[in-house]
Protein backbone atom coordinates (compact mmCIF):
# COMPACT_ATOMS: atom_id res chain seq x y z
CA UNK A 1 -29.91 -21.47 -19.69
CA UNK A 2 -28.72 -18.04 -18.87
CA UNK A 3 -25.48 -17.42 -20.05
CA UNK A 4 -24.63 -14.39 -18.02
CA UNK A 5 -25.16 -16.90 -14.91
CA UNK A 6 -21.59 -18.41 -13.32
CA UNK A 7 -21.20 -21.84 -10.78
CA UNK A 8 -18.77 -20.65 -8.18
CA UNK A 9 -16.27 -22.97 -10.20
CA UNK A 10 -16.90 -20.95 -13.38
CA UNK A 11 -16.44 -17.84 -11.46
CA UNK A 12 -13.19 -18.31 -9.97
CA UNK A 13 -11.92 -19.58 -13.33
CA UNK A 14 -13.53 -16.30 -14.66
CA UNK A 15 -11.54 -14.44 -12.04
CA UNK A 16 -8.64 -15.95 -12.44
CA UNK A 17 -8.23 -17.19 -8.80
CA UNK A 18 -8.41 -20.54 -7.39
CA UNK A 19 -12.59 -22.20 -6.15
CA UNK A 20 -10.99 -21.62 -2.51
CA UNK A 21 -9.95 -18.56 -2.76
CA UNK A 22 -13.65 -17.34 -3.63
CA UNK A 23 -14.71 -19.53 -1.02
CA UNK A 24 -12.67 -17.45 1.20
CA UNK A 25 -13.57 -14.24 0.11
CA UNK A 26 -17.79 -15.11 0.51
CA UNK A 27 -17.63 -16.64 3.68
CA UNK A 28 -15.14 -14.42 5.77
CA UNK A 29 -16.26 -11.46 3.80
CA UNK A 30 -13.49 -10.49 2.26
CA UNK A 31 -14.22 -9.35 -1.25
CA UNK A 32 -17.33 -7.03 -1.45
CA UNK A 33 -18.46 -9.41 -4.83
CA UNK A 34 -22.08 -9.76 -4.83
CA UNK A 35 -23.72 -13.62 -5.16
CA UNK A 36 -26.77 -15.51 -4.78
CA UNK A 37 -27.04 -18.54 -2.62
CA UNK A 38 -29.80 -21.29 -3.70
CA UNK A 39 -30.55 -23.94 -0.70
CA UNK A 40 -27.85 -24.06 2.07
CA UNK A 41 -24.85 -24.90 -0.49
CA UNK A 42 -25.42 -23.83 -3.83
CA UNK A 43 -23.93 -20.31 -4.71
CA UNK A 44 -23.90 -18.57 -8.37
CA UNK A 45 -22.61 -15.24 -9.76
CA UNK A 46 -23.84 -12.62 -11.89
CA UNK A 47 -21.00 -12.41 -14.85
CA UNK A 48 -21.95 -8.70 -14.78
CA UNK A 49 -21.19 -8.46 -11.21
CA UNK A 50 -17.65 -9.77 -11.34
CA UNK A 51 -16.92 -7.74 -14.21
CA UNK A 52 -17.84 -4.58 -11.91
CA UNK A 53 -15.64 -6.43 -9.77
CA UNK A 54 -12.91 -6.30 -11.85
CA UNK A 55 -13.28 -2.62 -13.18
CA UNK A 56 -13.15 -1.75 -9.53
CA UNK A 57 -9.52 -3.78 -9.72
CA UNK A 58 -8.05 -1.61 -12.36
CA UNK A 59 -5.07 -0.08 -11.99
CA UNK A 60 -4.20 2.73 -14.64
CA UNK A 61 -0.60 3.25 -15.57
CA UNK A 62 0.49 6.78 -14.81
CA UNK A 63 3.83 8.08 -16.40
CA UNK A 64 6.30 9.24 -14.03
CA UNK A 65 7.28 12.68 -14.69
CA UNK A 66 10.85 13.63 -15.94
C-alpha cells in the first residue's frame, strides 16, 4: 500500500479539521485541495498535495517596527 495515499478520514485528521469540514470544502468548492474520486463515493488525497496545501496556509511572523 502506498503510504503517501490518505482516506478522506485520514486527511482531515492530517489537516487538522473535522471529515465534514473537508466534505464541505470538495463539494461546494471551497478549498482549491486537489483529490481523486474512485466510483461515485470513494475520494482519496495525495499527502503531498495537502502538504502544498498547507505551505500555501503559512503565515510568517513579521516584527513590528519600533
Amino acid at each position: 500500500m502506498n503510504n503517501d495515499r490518505m482516506t478522506s478520514k485520514d486527511a482531515a485528521k492530517y489537516l487538522g479539521i473535522k471529515l465534514s469540514t473537508l466534505w464541505e470544502w470538495r463539494n461546494r468548492s471551497i478549498v482549491e485541495l486537489p483529490y481523486y474520486k474512485i466510483g461515485k463515493r470513494k475520494f482519496f488525497y495525495m499527502k503531498k498535495d495537502l502538504d502544498n496545501y498547507l505551505e500555501k496556509c503559512r503565515v510568517d511572523f513579521i516584527e513590528p517596527e519600533q
